[in-house]
PDB file of N, CA and C in Angstrom:
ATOM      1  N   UNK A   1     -14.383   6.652 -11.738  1.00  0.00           N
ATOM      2  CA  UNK A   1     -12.949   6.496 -11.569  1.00  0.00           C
ATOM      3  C   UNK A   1     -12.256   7.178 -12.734  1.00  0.00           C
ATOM      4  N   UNK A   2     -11.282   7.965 -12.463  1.00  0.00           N
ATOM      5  CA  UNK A   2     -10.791   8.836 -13.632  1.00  0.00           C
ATOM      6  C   UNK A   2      -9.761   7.841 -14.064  1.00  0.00           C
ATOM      7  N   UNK A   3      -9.002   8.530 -15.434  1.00  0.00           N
ATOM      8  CA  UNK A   3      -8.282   7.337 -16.166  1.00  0.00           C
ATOM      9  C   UNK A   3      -6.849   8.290 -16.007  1.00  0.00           C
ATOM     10  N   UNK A   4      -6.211   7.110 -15.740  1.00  0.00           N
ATOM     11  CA  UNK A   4      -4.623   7.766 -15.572  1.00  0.00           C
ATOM     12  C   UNK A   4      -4.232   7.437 -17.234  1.00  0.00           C
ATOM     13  N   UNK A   5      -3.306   8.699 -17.296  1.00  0.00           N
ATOM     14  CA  UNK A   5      -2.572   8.458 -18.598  1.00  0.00           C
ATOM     15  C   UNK A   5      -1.453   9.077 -18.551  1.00  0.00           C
ATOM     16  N   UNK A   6      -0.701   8.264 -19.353  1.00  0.00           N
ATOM     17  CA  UNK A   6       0.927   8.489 -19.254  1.00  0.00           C
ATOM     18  C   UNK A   6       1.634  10.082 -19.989  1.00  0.00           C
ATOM     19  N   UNK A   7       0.984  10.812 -20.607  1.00  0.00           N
ATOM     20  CA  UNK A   7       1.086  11.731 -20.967  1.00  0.00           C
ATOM     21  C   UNK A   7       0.867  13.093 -19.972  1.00  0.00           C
ATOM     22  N   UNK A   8      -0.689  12.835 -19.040  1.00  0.00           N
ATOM     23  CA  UNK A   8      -1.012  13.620 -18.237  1.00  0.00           C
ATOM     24  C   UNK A   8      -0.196  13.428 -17.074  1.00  0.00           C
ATOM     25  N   UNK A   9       0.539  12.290 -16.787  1.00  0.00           N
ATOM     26  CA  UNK A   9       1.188  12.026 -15.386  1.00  0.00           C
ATOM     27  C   UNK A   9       2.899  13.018 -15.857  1.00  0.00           C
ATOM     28  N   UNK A  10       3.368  12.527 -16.862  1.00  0.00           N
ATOM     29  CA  UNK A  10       4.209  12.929 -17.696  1.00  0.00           C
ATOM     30  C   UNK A  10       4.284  14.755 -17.591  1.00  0.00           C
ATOM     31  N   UNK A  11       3.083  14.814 -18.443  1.00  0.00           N
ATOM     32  CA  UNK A  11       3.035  16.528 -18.641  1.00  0.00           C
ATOM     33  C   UNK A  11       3.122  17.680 -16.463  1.00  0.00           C
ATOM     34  N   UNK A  12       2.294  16.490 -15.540  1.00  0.00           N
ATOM     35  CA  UNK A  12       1.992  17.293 -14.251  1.00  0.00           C
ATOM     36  C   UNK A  12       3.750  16.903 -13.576  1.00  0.00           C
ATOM     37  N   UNK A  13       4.392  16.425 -13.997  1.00  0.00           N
ATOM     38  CA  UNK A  13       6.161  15.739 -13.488  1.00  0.00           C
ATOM     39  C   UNK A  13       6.956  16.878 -14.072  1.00  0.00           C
ATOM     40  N   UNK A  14       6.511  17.200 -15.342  1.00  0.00           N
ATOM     41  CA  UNK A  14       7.444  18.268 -16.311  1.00  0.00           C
ATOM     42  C   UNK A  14       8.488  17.184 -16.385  1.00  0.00           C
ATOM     43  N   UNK A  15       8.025  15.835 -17.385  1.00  0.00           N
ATOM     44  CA  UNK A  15       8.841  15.252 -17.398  1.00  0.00           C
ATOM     45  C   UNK A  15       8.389  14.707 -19.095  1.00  0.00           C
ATOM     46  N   UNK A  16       9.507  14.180 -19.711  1.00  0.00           N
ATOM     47  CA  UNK A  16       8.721  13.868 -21.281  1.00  0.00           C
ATOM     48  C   UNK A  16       7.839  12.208 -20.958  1.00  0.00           C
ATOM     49  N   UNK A  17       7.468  12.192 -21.783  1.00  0.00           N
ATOM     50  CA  UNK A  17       6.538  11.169 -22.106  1.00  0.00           C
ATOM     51  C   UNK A  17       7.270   9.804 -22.290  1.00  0.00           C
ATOM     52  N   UNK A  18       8.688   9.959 -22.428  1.00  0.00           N
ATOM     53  CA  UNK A  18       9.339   9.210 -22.653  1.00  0.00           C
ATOM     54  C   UNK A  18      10.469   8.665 -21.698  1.00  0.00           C
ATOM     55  N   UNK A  19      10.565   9.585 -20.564  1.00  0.00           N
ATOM     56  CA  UNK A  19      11.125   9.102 -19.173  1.00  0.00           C
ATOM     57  C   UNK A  19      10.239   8.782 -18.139  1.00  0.00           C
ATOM     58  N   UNK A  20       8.638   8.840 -18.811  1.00  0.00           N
ATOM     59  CA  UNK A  20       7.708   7.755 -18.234  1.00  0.00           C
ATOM     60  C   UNK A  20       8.022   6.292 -18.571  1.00  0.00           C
ATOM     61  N   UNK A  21       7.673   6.390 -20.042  1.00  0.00           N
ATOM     62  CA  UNK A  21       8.132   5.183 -20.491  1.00  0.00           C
ATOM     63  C   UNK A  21       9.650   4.293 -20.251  1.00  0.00           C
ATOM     64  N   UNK A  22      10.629   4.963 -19.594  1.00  0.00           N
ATOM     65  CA  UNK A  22      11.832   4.038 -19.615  1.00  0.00           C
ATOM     66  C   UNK A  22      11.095   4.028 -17.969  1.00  0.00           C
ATOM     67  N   UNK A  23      10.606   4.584 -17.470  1.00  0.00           N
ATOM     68  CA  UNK A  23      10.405   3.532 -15.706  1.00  0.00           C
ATOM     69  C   UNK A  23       9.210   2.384 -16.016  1.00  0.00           C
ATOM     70  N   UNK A  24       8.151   2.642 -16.599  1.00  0.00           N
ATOM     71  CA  UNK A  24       6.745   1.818 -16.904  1.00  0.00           C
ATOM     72  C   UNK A  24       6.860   1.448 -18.296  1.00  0.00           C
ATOM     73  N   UNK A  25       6.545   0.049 -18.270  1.00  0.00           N
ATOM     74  CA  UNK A  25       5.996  -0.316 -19.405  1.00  0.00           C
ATOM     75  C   UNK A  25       5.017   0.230 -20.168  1.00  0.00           C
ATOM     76  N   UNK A  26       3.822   0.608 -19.375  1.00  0.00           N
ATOM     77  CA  UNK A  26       2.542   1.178 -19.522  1.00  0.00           C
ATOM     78  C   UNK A  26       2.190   1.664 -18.738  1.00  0.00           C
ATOM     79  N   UNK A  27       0.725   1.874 -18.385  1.00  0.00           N
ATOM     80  CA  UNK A  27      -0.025   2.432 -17.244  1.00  0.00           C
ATOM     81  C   UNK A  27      -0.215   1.331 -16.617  1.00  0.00           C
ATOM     82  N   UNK A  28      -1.316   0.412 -17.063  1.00  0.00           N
ATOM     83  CA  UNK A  28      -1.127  -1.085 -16.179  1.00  0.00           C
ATOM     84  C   UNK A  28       0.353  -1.248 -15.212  1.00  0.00           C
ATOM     85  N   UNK A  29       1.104  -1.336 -15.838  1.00  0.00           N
ATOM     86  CA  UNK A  29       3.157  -1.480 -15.070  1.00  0.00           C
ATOM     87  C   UNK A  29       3.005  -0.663 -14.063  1.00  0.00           C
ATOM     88  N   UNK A  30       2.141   0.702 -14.522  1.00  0.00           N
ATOM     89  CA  UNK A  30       2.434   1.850 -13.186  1.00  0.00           C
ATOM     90  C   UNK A  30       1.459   1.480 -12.098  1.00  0.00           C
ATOM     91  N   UNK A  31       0.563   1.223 -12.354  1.00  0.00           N
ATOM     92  CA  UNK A  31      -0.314   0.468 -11.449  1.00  0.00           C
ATOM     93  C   UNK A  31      -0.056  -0.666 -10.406  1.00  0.00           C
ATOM     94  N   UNK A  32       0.429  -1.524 -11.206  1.00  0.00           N
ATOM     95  CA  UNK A  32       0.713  -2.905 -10.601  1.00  0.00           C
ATOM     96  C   UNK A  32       1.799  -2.435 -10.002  1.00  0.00           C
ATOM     97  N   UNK A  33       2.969  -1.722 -10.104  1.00  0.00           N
ATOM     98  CA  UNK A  33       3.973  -0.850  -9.203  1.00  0.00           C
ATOM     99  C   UNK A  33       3.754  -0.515  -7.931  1.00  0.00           C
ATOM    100  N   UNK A  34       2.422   0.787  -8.017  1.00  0.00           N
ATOM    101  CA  UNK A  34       2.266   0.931  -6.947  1.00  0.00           C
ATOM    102  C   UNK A  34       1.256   0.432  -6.353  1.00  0.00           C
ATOM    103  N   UNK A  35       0.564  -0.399  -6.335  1.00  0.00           N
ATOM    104  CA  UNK A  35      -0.163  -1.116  -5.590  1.00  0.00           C
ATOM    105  C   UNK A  35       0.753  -2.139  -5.115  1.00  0.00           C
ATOM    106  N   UNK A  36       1.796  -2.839  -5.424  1.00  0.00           N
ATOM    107  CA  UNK A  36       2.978  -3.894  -4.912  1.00  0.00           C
ATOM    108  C   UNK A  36       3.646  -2.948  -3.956  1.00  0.00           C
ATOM    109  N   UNK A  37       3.808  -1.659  -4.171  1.00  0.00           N
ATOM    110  CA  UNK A  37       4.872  -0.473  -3.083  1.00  0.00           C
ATOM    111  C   UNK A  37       4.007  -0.939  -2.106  1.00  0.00           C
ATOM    112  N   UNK A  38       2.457  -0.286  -2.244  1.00  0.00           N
ATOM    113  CA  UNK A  38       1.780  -0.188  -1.513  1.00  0.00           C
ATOM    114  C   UNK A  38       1.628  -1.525  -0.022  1.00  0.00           C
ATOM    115  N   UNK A  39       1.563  -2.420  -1.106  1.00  0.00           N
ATOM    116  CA  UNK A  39       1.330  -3.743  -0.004  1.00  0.00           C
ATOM    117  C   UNK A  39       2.457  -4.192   0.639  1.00  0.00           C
ATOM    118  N   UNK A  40       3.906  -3.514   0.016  1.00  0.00           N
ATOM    119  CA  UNK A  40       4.838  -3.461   0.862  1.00  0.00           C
ATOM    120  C   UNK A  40       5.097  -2.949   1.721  1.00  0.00           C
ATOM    121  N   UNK A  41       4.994  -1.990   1.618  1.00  0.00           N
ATOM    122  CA  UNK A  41       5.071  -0.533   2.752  1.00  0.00           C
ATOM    123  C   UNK A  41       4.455  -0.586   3.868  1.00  0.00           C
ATOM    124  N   UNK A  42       3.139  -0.520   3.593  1.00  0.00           N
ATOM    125  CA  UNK A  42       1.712  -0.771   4.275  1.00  0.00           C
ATOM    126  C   UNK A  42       1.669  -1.955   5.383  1.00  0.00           C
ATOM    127  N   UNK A  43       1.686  -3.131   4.665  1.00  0.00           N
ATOM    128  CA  UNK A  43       1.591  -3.968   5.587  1.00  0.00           C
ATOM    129  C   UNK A  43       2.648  -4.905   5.581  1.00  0.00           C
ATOM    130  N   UNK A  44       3.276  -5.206   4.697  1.00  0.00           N
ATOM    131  CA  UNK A  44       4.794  -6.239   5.338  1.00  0.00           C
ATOM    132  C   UNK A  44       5.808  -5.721   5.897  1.00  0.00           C
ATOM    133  N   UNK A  45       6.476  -4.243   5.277  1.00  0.00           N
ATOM    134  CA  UNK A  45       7.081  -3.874   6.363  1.00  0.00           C
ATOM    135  C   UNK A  45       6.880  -3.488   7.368  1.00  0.00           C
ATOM    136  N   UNK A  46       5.559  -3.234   8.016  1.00  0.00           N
ATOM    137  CA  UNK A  46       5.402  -2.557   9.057  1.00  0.00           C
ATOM    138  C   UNK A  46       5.175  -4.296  10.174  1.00  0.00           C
ATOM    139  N   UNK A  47       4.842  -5.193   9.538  1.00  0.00           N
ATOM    140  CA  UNK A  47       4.631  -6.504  10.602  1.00  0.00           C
ATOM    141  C   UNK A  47       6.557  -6.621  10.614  1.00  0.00           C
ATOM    142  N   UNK A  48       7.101  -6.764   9.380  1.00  0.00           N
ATOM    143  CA  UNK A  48       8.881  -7.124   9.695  1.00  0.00           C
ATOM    144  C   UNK A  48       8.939  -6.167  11.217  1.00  0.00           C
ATOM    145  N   UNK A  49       8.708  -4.789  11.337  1.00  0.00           N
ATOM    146  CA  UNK A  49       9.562  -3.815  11.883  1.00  0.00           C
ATOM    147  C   UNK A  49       8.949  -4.039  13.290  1.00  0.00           C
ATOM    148  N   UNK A  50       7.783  -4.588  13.762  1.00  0.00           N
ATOM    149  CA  UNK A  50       6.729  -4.841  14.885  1.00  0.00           C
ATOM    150  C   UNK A  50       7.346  -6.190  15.042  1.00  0.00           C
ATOM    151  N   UNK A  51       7.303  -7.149  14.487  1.00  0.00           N
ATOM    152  CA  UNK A  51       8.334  -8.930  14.839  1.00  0.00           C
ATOM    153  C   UNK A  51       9.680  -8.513  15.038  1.00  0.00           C
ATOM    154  N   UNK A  52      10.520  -7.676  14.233  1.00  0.00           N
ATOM    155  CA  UNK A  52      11.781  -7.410  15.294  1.00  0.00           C
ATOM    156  C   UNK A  52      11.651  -6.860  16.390  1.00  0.00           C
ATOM    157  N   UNK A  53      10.732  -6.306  16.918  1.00  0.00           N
ATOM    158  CA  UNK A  53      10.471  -5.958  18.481  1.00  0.00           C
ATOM    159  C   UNK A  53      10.578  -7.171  19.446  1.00  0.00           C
ATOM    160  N   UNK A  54      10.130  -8.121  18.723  1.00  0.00           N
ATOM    161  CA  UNK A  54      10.291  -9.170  19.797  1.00  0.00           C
ATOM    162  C   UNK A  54       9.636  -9.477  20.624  1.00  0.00           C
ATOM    163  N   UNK A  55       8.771  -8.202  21.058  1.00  0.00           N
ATOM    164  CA  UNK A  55       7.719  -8.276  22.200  1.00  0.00           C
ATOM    165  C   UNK A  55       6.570  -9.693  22.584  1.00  0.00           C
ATOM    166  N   UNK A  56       6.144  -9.185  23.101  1.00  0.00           N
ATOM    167  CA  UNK A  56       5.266 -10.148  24.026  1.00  0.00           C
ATOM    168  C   UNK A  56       3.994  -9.603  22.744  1.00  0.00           C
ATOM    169  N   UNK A  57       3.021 -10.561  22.608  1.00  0.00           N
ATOM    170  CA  UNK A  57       1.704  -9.930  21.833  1.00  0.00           C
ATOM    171  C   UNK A  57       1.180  -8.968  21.930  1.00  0.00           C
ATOM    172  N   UNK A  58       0.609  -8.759  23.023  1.00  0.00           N
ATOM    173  CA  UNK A  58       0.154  -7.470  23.796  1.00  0.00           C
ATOM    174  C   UNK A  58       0.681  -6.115  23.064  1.00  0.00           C
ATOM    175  N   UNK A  59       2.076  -6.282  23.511  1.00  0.00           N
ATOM    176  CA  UNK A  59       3.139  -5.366  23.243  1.00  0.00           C
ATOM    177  C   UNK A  59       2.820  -4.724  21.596  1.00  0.00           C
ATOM    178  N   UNK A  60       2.865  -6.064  20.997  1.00  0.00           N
ATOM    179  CA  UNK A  60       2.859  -6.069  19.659  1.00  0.00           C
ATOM    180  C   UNK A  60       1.516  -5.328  18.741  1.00  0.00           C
ATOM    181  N   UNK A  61       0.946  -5.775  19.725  1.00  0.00           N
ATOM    182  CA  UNK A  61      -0.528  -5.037  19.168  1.00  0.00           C
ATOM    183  C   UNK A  61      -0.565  -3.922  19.062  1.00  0.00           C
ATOM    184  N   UNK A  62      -0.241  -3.271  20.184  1.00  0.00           N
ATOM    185  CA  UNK A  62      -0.323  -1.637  20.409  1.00  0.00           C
ATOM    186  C   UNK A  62       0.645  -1.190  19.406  1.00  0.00           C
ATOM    187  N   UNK A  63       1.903  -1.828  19.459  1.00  0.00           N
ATOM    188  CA  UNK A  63       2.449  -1.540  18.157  1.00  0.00           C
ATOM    189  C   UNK A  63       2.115  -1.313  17.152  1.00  0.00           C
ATOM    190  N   UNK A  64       1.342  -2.128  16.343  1.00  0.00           N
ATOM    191  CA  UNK A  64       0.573  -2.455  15.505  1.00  0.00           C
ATOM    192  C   UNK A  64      -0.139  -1.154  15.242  1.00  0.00           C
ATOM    193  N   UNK A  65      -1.295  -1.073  16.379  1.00  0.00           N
ATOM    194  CA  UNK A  65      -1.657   0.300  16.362  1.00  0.00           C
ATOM    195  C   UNK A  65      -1.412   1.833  15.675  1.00  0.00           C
ATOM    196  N   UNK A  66       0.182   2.105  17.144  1.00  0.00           N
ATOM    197  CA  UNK A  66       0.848   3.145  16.306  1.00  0.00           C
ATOM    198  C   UNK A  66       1.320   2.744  15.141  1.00  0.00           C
ATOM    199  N   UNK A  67       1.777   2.033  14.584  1.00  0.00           N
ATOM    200  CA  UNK A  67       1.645   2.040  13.161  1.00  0.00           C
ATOM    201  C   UNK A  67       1.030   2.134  12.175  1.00  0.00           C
ATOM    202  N   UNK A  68      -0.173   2.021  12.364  1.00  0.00           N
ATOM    203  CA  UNK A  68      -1.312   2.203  11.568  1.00  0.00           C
ATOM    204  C   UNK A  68      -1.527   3.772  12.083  1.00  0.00           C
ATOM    205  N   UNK A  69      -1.608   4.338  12.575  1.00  0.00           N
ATOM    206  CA  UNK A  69      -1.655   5.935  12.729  1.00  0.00           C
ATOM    207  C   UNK A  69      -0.470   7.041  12.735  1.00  0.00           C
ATOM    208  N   UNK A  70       0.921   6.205  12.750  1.00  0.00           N
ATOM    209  CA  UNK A  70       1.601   7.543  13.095  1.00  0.00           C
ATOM    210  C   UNK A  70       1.790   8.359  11.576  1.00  0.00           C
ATOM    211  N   UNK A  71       2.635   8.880  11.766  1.00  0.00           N
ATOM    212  CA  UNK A  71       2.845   9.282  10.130  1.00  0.00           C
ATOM    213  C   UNK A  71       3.723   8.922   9.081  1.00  0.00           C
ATOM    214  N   UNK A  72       3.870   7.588   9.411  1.00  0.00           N
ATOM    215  CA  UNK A  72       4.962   7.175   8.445  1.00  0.00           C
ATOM    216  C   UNK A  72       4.339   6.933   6.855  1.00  0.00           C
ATOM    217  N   UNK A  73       2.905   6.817   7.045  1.00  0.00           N
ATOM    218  CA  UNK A  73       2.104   6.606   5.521  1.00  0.00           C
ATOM    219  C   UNK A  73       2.168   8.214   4.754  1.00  0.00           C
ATOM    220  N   UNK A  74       2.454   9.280   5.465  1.00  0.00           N
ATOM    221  CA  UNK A  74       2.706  11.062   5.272  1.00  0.00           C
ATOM    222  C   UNK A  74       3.457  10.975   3.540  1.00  0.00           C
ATOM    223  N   UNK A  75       4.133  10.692   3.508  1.00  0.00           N
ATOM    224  CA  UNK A  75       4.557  10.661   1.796  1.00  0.00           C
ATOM    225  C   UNK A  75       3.927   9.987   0.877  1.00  0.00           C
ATOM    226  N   UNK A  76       3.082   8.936   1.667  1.00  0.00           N
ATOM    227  CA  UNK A  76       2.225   8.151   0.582  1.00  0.00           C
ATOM    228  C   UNK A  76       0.994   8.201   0.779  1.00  0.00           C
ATOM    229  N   UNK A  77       0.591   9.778   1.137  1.00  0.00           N
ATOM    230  CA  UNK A  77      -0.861   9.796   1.155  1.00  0.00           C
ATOM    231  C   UNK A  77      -1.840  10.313   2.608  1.00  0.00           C
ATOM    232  N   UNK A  78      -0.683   9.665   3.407  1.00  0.00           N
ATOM    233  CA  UNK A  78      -1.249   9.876   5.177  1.00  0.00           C
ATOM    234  C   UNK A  78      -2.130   8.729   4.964  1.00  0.00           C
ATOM    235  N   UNK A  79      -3.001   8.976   6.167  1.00  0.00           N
ATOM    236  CA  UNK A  79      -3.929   7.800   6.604  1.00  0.00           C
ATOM    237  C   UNK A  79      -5.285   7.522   5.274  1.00  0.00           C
ATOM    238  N   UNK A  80      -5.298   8.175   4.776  1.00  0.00           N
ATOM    239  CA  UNK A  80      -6.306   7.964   3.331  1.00  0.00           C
ATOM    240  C   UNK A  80      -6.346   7.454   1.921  1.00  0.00           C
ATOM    241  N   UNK A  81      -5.018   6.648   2.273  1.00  0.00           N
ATOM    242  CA  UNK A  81      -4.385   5.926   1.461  1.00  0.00           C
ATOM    243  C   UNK A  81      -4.663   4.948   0.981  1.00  0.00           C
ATOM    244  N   UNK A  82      -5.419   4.159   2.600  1.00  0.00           N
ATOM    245  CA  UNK A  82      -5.745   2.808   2.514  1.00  0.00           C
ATOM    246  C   UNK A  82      -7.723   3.075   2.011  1.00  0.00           C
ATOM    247  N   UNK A  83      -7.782   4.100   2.118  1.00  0.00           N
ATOM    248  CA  UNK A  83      -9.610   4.512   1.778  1.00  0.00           C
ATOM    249  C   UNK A  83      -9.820   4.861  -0.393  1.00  0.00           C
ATOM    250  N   UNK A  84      -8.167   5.312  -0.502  1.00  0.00           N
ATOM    251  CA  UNK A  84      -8.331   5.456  -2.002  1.00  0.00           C
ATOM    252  C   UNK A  84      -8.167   4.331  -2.790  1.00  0.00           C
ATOM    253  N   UNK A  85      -7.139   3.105  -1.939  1.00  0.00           N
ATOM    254  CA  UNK A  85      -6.619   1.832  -2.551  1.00  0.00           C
ATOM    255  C   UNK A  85      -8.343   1.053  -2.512  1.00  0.00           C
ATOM    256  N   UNK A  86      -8.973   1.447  -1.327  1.00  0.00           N
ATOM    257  CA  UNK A  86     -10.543   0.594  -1.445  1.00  0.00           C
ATOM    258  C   UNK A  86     -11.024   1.214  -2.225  1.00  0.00           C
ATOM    259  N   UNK A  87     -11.050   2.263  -2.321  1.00  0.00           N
ATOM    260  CA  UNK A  87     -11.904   2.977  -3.730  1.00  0.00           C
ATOM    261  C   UNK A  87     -11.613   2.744  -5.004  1.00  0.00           C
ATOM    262  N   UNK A  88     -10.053   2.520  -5.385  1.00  0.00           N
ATOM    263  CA  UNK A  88      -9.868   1.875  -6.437  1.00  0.00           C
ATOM    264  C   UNK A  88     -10.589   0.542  -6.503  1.00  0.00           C
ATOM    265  N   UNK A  89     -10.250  -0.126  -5.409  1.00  0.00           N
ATOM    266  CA  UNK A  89     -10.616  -1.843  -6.109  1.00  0.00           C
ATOM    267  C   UNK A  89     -11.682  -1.836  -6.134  1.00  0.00           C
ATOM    268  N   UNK A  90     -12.843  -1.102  -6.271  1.00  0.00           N
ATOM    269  CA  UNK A  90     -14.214  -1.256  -6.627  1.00  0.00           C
ATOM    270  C   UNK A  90     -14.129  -1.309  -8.069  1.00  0.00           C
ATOM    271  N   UNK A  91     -13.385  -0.563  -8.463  1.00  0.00           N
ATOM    272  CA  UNK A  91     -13.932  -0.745 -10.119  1.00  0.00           C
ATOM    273  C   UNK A  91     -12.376  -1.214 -10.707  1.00  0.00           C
ATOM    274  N   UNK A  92     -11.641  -1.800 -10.393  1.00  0.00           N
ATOM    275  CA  UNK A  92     -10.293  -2.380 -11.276  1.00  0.00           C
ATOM    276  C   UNK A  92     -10.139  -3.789 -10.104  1.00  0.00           C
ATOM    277  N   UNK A  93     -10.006  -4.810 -10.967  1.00  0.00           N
ATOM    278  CA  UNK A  93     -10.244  -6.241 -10.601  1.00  0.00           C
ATOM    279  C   UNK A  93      -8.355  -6.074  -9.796  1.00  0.00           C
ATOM    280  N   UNK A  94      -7.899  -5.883 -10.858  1.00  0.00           N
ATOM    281  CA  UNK A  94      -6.110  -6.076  -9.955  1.00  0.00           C
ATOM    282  C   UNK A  94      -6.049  -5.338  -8.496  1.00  0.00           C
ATOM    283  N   UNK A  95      -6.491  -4.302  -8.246  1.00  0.00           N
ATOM    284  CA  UNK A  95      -6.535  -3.301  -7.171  1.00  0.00           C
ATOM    285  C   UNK A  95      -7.508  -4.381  -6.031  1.00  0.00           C
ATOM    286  N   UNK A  96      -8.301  -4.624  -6.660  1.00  0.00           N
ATOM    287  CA  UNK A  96      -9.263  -5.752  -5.727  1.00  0.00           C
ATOM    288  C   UNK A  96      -8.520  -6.807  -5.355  1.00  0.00           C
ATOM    289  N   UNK A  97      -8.183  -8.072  -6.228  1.00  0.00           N
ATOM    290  CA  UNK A  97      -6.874  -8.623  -5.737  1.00  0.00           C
ATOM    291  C   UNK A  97      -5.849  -8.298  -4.632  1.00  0.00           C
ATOM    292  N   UNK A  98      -5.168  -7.336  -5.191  1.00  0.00           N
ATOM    293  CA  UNK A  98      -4.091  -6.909  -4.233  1.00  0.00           C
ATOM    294  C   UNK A  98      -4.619  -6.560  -2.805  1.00  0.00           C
ATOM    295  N   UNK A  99      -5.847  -5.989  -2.804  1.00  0.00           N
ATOM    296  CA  UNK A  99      -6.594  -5.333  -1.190  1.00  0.00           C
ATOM    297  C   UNK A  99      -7.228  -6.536  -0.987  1.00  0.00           C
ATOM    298  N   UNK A 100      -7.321  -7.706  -1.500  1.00  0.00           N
ATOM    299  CA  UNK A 100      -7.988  -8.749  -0.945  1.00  0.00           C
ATOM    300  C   UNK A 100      -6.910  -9.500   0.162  1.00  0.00           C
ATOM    301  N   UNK A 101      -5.701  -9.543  -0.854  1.00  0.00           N
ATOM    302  CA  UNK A 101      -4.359 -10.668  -0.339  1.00  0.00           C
ATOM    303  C   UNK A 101      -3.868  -9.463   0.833  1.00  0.00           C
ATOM    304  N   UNK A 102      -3.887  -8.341   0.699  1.00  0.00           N
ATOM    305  CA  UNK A 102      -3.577  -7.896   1.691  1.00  0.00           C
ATOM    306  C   UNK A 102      -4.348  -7.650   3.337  1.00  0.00           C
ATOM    307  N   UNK A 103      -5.813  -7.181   2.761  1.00  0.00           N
ATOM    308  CA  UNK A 103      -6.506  -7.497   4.307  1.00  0.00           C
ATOM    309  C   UNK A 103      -6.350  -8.818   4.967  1.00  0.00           C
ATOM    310  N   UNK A 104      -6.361 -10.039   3.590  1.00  0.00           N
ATOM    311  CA  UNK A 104      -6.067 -11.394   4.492  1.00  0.00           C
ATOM    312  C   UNK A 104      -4.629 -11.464   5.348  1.00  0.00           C
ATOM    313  N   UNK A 105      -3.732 -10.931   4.703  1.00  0.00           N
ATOM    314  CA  UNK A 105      -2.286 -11.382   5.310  1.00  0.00           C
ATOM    315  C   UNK A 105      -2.289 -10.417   7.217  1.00  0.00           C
ATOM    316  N   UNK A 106      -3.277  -8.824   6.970  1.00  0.00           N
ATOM    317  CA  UNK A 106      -3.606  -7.586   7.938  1.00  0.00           C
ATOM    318  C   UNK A 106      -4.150  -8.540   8.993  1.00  0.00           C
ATOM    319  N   UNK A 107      -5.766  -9.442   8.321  1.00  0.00           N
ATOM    320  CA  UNK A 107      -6.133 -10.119   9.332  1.00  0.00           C
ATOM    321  C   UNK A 107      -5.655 -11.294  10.030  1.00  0.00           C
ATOM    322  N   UNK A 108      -4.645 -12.362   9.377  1.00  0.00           N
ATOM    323  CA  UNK A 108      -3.987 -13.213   9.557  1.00  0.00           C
ATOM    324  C   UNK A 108      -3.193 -12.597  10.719  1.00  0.00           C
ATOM    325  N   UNK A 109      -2.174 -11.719  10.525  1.00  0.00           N
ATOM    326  CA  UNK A 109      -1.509 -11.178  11.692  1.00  0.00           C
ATOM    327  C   UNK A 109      -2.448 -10.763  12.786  1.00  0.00           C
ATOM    328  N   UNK A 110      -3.489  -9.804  12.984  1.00  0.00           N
ATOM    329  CA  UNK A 110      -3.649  -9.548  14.166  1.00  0.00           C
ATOM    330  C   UNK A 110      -4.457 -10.768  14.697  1.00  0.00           C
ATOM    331  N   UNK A 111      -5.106 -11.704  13.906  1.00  0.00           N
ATOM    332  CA  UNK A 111      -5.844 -12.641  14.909  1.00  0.00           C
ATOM    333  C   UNK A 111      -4.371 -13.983  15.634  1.00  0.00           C
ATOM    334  N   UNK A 112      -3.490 -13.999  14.833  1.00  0.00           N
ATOM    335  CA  UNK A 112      -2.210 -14.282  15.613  1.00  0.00           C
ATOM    336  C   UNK A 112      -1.754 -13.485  16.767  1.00  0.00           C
ATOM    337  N   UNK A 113      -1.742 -12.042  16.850  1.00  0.00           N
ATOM    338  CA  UNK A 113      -1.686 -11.759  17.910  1.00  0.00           C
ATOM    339  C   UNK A 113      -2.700 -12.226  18.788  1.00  0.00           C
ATOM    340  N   UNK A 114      -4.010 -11.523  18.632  1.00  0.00           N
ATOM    341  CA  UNK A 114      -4.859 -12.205  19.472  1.00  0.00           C
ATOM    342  C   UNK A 114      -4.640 -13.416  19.503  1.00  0.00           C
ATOM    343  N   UNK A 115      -4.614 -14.556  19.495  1.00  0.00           N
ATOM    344  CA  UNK A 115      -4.799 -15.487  19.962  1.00  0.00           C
ATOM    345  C   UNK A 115      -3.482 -15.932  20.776  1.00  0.00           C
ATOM    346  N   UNK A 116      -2.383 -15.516  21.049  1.00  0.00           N
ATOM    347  CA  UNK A 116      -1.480 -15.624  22.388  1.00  0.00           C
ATOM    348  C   UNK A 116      -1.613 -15.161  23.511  1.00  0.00           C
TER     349      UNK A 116
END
C-alpha cells in the first residue's frame, strides 16, 4: 500500500502545501474525509434516491441495480472504486471499519427488499 503524503498530493494539484493544510488537518483528516464521501455517496444516497421512488420492492431492487452500475460513481472512480476502498481496508483498520458499517447497512437494505 503506498503512503499518501500531503506534499506529493499538494505538489500533483499545483497547489502549496499549505492550501492542503487549510482543507485537512492531516493525512489521516484526508482519509477519514473521503472514506465518509465515500459511504455517503455510495451507499446512503443512492438508498435516499431509490426510497423516494416509492416503488413496490421489486421495483426497488432493479433500481438498486442500475445504481450500482450506471455511471454516476464516473467522477469517483467508476465502478472500481468499491474494489480500491476493499483494497485499502486490508491494510488500514479505519478503511476496514468504514467497509464493514457499510456492507452491513448495503446488506441490511437489500435483504429488506428481499424479504417483501
Amino acid at each position: 500500500m503506498q503512503a499518501i503524503r500531503a506534499e506529493a498530493i499538494a505538489r500533483d494539484l499545483k497547489v502549496s502545501k499549505g492550501s492542503f493544510y487549510w482543507h485537512f488537518k492531516d493525512v489521516p483528516d484526508l482519509k477519514a474525509k473521503m472514506l465518509a464521501h465515500w459511504a455517503r455517496e455510495a451507499t446512503d444516497a443512492v438508498i435516499a434516491e431509490i426510497e423516494a421512488a416509492e416503488a413496490p420492492a421489486q421495483v426497488r431492487l432493479r433500481l438498486l441495480v442500475y445504481a450500482a452500475t450506471d455511471e454516476r460513481s464516473l467522477p469517483y472512480g467508476g465502478l472500481l472504486t468499491d474494489g480500491a476502498i476493499r483494497e485499502w481496508a486490508r491494510f488500514d483498520a479505519t478503511a476496514a471499519m468504514i467497509l464493514k458499517s457499510v456492507d452491513g447497512r448495503r446488506l441490511d437494505y437489500i435483504s429488506g427488499l428481499l424479504s417483501h
